[in-house]
C-alpha atoms as a PDB file:
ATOM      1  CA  UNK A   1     -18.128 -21.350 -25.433  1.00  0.00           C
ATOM      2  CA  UNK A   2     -14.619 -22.273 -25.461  1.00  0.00           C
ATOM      3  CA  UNK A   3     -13.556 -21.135 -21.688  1.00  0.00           C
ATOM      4  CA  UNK A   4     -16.813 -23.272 -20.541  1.00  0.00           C
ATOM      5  CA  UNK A   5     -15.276 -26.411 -23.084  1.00  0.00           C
ATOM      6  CA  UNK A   6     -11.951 -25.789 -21.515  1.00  0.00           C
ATOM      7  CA  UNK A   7     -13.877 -26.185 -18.129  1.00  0.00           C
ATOM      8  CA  UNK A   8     -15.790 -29.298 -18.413  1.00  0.00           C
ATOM      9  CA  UNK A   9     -12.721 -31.097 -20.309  1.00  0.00           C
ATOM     10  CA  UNK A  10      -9.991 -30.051 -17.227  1.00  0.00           C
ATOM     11  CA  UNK A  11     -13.046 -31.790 -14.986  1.00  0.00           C
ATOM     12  CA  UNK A  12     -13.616 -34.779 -16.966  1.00  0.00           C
ATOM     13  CA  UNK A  13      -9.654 -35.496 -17.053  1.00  0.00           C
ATOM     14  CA  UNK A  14      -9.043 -34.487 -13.644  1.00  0.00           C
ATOM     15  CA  UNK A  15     -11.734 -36.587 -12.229  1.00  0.00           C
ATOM     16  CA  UNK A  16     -10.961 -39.548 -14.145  1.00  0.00           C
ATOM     17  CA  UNK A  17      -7.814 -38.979 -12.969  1.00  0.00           C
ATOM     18  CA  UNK A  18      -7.825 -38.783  -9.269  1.00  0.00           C
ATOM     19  CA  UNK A  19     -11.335 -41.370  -9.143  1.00  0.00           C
ATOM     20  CA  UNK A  20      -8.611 -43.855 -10.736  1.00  0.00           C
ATOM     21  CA  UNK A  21      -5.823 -43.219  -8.144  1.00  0.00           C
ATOM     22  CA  UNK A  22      -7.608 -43.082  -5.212  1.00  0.00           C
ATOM     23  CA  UNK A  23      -9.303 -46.622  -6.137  1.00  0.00           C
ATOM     24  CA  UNK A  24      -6.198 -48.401  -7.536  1.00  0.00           C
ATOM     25  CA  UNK A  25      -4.511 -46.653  -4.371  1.00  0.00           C
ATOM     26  CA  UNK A  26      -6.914 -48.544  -2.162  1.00  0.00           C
ATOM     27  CA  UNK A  27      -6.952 -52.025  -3.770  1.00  0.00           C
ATOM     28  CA  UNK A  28      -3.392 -52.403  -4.568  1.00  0.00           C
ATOM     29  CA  UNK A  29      -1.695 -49.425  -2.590  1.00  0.00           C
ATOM     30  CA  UNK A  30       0.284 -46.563  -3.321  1.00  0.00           C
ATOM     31  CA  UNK A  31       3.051 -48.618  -5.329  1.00  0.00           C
ATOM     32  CA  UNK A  32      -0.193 -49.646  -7.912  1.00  0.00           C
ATOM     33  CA  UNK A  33       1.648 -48.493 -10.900  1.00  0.00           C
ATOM     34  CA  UNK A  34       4.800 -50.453  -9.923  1.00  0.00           C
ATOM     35  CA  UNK A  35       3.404 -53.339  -8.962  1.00  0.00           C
ATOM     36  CA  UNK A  36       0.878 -53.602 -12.261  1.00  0.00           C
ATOM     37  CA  UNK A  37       3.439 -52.468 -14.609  1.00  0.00           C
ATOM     38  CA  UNK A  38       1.422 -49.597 -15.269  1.00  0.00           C
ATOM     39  CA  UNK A  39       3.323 -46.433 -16.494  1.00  0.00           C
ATOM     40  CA  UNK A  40       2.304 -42.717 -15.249  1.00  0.00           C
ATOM     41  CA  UNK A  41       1.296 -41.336 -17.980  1.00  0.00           C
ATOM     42  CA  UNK A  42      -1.096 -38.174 -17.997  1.00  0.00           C
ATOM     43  CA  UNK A  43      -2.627 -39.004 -21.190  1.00  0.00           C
ATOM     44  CA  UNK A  44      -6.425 -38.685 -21.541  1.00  0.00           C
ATOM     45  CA  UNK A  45      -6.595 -42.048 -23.582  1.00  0.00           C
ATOM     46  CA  UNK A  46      -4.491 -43.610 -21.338  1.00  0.00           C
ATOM     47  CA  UNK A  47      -6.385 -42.844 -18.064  1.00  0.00           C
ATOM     48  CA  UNK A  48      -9.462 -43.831 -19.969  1.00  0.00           C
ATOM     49  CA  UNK A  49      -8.256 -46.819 -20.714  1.00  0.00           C
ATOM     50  CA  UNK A  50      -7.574 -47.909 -16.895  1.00  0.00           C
ATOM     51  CA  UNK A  51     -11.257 -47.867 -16.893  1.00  0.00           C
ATOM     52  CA  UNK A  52     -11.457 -50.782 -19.105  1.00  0.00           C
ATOM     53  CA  UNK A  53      -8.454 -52.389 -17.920  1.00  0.00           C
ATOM     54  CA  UNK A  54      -8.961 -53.110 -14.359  1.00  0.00           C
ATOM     55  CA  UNK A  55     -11.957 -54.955 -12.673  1.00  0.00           C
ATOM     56  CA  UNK A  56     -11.886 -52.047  -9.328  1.00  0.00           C
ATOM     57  CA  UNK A  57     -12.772 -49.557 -12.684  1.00  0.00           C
ATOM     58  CA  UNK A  58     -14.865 -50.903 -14.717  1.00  0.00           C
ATOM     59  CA  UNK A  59     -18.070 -50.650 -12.978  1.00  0.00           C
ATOM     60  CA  UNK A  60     -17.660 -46.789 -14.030  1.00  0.00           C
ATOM     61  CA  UNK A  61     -18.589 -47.108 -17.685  1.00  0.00           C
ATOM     62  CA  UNK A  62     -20.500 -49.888 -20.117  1.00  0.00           C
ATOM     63  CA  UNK A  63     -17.813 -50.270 -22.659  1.00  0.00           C
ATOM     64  CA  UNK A  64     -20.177 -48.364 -25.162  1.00  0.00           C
ATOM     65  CA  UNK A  65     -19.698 -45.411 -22.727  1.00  0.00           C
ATOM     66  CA  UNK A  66     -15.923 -46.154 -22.908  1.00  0.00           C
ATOM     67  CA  UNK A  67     -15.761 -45.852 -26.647  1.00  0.00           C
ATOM     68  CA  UNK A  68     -17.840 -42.887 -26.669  1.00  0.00           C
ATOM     69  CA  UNK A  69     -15.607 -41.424 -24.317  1.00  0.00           C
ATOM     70  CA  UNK A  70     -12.649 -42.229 -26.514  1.00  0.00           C
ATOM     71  CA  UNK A  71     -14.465 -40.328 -29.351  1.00  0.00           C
ATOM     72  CA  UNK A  72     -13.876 -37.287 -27.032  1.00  0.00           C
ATOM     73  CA  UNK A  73      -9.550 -37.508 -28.131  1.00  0.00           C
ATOM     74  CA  UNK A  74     -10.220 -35.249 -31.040  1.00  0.00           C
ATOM     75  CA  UNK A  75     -12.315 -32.594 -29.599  1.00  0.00           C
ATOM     76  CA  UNK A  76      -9.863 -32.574 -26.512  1.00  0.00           C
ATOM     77  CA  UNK A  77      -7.201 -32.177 -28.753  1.00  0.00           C
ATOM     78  CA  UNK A  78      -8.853 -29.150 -30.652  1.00  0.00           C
ATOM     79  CA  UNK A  79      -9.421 -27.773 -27.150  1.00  0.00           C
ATOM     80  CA  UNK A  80      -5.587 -28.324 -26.502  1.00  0.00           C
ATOM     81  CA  UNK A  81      -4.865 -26.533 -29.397  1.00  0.00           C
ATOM     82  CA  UNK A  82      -6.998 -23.741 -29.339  1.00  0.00           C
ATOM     83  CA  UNK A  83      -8.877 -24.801 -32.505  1.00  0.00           C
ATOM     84  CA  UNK A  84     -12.757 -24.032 -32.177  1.00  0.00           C
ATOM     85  CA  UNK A  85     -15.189 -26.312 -31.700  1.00  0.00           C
ATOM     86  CA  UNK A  86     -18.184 -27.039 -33.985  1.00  0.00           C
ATOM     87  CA  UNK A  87     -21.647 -26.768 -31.998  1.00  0.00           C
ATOM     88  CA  UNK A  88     -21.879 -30.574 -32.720  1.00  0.00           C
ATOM     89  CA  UNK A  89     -18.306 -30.989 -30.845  1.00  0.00           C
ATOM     90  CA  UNK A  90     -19.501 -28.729 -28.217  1.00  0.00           C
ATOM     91  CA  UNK A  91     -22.644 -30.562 -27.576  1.00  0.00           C
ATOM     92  CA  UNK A  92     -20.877 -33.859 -27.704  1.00  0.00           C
ATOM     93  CA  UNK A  93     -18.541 -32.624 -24.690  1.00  0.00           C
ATOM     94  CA  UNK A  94     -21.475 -31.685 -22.945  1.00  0.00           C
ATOM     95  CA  UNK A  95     -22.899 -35.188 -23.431  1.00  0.00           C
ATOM     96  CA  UNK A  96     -19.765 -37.098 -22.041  1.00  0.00           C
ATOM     97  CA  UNK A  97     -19.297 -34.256 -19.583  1.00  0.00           C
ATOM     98  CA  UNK A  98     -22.471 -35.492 -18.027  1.00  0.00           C
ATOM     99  CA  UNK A  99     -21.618 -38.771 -18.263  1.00  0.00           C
ATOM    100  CA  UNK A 100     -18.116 -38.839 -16.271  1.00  0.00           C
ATOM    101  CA  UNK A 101     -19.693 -36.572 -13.404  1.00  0.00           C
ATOM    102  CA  UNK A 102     -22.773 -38.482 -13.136  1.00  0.00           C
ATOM    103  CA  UNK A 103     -20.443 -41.528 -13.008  1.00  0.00           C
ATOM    104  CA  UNK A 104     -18.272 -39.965 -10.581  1.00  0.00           C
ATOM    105  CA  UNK A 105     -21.233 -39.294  -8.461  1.00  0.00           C
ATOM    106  CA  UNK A 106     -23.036 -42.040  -8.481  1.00  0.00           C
ATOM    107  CA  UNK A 107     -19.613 -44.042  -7.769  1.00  0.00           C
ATOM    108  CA  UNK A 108     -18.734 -41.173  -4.343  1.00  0.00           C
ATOM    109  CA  UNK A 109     -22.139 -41.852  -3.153  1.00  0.00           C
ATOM    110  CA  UNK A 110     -22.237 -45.659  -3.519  1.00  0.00           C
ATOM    111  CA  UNK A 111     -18.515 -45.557  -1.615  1.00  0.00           C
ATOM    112  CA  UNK A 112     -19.926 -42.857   0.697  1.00  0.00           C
ATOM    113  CA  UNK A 113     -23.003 -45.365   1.711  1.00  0.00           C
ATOM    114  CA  UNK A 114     -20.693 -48.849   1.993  1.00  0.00           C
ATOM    115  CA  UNK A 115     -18.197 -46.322   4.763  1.00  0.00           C
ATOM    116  CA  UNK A 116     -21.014 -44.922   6.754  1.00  0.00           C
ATOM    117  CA  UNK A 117     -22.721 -47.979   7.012  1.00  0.00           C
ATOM    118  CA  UNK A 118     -19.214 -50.026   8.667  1.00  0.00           C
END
Protein backbone atom coordinates (compact mmCIF):
# COMPACT_ATOMS: atom_id res chain seq x y z
CA UNK A 1 0.00 0.00 0.00
CA UNK A 2 2.65 2.37 0.74
CA UNK A 3 5.00 1.86 -2.55
CA UNK A 4 1.54 2.37 -4.62
CA UNK A 5 0.90 5.83 -2.11
CA UNK A 6 4.45 6.75 -2.81
CA UNK A 7 3.45 6.31 -6.57
CA UNK A 8 0.39 8.26 -7.03
CA UNK A 9 1.81 11.20 -4.67
CA UNK A 10 5.40 11.50 -6.92
CA UNK A 11 2.56 11.75 -9.96
CA UNK A 12 0.29 14.16 -8.47
CA UNK A 13 3.41 16.54 -7.54
CA UNK A 14 5.22 15.95 -10.61
CA UNK A 15 2.34 16.68 -12.80
CA UNK A 16 1.27 19.65 -11.06
CA UNK A 17 4.54 20.53 -11.41
CA UNK A 18 5.54 20.40 -14.98
CA UNK A 19 1.41 21.19 -16.16
CA UNK A 20 2.32 24.60 -14.24
CA UNK A 21 5.66 25.28 -16.04
CA UNK A 22 4.90 24.42 -19.28
CA UNK A 23 1.68 26.84 -19.12
CA UNK A 24 3.27 29.78 -17.22
CA UNK A 25 6.27 29.00 -19.73
CA UNK A 26 3.93 29.67 -22.60
CA UNK A 27 2.01 32.76 -21.39
CA UNK A 28 4.74 34.65 -19.84
CA UNK A 29 7.98 32.74 -21.08
CA UNK A 30 10.74 31.03 -19.63
CA UNK A 31 11.77 34.06 -17.25
CA UNK A 32 7.86 33.53 -15.60
CA UNK A 33 9.21 33.26 -12.17
CA UNK A 34 11.36 36.41 -12.58
CA UNK A 35 9.15 38.41 -14.11
CA UNK A 36 6.02 37.49 -11.53
CA UNK A 37 8.14 37.56 -8.55
CA UNK A 38 7.45 34.09 -8.10
CA UNK A 39 10.15 32.06 -6.17
CA UNK A 40 11.16 28.29 -7.24
CA UNK A 41 10.20 26.57 -4.70
CA UNK A 42 9.47 22.68 -4.92
CA UNK A 43 6.98 22.72 -2.26
CA UNK A 44 3.73 20.76 -2.77
CA UNK A 45 1.64 23.68 -1.16
CA UNK A 46 3.36 26.04 -3.00
CA UNK A 47 2.86 24.56 -6.53
CA UNK A 48 -0.71 24.08 -5.49
CA UNK A 49 -1.13 27.28 -4.78
CA UNK A 50 -0.05 28.61 -8.43
CA UNK A 51 -3.23 26.96 -9.27
CA UNK A 52 -5.20 29.46 -7.46
CA UNK A 53 -2.98 32.24 -8.07
CA UNK A 54 -2.84 32.71 -11.71
CA UNK A 55 -5.81 33.08 -14.21
CA UNK A 56 -3.68 30.54 -17.15
CA UNK A 57 -4.22 27.87 -13.86
CA UNK A 58 -7.12 28.14 -12.51
CA UNK A 59 -9.36 26.53 -14.90
CA UNK A 60 -7.62 23.23 -13.41
CA UNK A 61 -9.48 23.06 -10.12
CA UNK A 62 -12.93 24.68 -8.47
CA UNK A 63 -11.39 26.17 -5.43
CA UNK A 64 -13.26 23.39 -3.37
CA UNK A 65 -10.97 20.98 -5.33
CA UNK A 66 -8.05 23.29 -4.36
CA UNK A 67 -8.72 23.04 -0.67
CA UNK A 68 -9.26 19.47 -0.84
CA UNK A 69 -6.11 19.16 -2.46
CA UNK A 70 -4.43 21.15 0.27
CA UNK A 71 -5.90 18.61 2.79
CA UNK A 72 -3.51 16.17 0.97
CA UNK A 73 -0.12 18.24 3.01
CA UNK A 74 -0.47 15.88 5.89
CA UNK A 75 -0.79 12.60 4.28
CA UNK A 76 2.12 13.69 1.85
CA UNK A 77 4.04 14.47 4.67
CA UNK A 78 3.43 11.00 6.43
CA UNK A 79 4.39 9.56 3.04
CA UNK A 80 7.65 11.75 3.24
CA UNK A 81 8.32 10.42 6.38
CA UNK A 82 7.68 6.97 6.11
CA UNK A 83 4.80 7.06 8.64
CA UNK A 84 1.84 4.67 7.50
CA UNK A 85 -1.13 5.66 6.26
CA UNK A 86 -4.61 4.97 7.71
CA UNK A 87 -7.01 3.24 5.02
CA UNK A 88 -9.02 6.55 5.29
CA UNK A 89 -5.62 8.51 4.26
CA UNK A 90 -5.04 5.99 1.66
CA UNK A 91 -8.40 6.27 0.14
CA UNK A 92 -8.30 10.01 0.35
CA UNK A 93 -4.99 9.96 -1.91
CA UNK A 94 -6.70 7.86 -4.19
CA UNK A 95 -9.56 10.38 -4.38
CA UNK A 96 -7.31 13.48 -5.20
CA UNK A 97 -5.07 11.17 -7.19
CA UNK A 98 -7.97 10.91 -9.55
CA UNK A 99 -8.69 14.23 -9.44
CA UNK A 100 -5.18 15.85 -10.57
CA UNK A 101 -4.86 13.16 -13.49
CA UNK A 102 -8.29 13.53 -14.64
CA UNK A 103 -7.54 17.29 -14.53
CA UNK A 104 -4.38 16.87 -16.23
CA UNK A 105 -6.13 15.00 -18.90
CA UNK A 106 -8.88 16.68 -19.56
CA UNK A 107 -6.58 19.99 -19.66
CA UNK A 108 -3.74 17.84 -22.49
CA UNK A 109 -6.69 16.97 -24.49
CA UNK A 110 -8.49 20.35 -24.53
CA UNK A 111 -4.74 21.91 -25.51
CA UNK A 112 -4.24 18.90 -27.81
CA UNK A 113 -7.73 19.82 -29.75
CA UNK A 114 -7.14 23.97 -29.83
CA UNK A 115 -3.20 22.83 -31.69
CA UNK A 116 -4.55 20.36 -34.13
CA UNK A 117 -7.28 22.36 -35.07
CA UNK A 118 -4.69 25.76 -36.06
Amino acid sequence: MMTEAYRMLYEIEVGLRERAEEIMNRHHGPLWRRKLYEERKEHFYHTLSLFGKYEQLQTFFTPSERSRLYKLIPIRNKICHMQLLTIEEYGFLVSCYSLVTSSLDDHLSSVQSVTSST
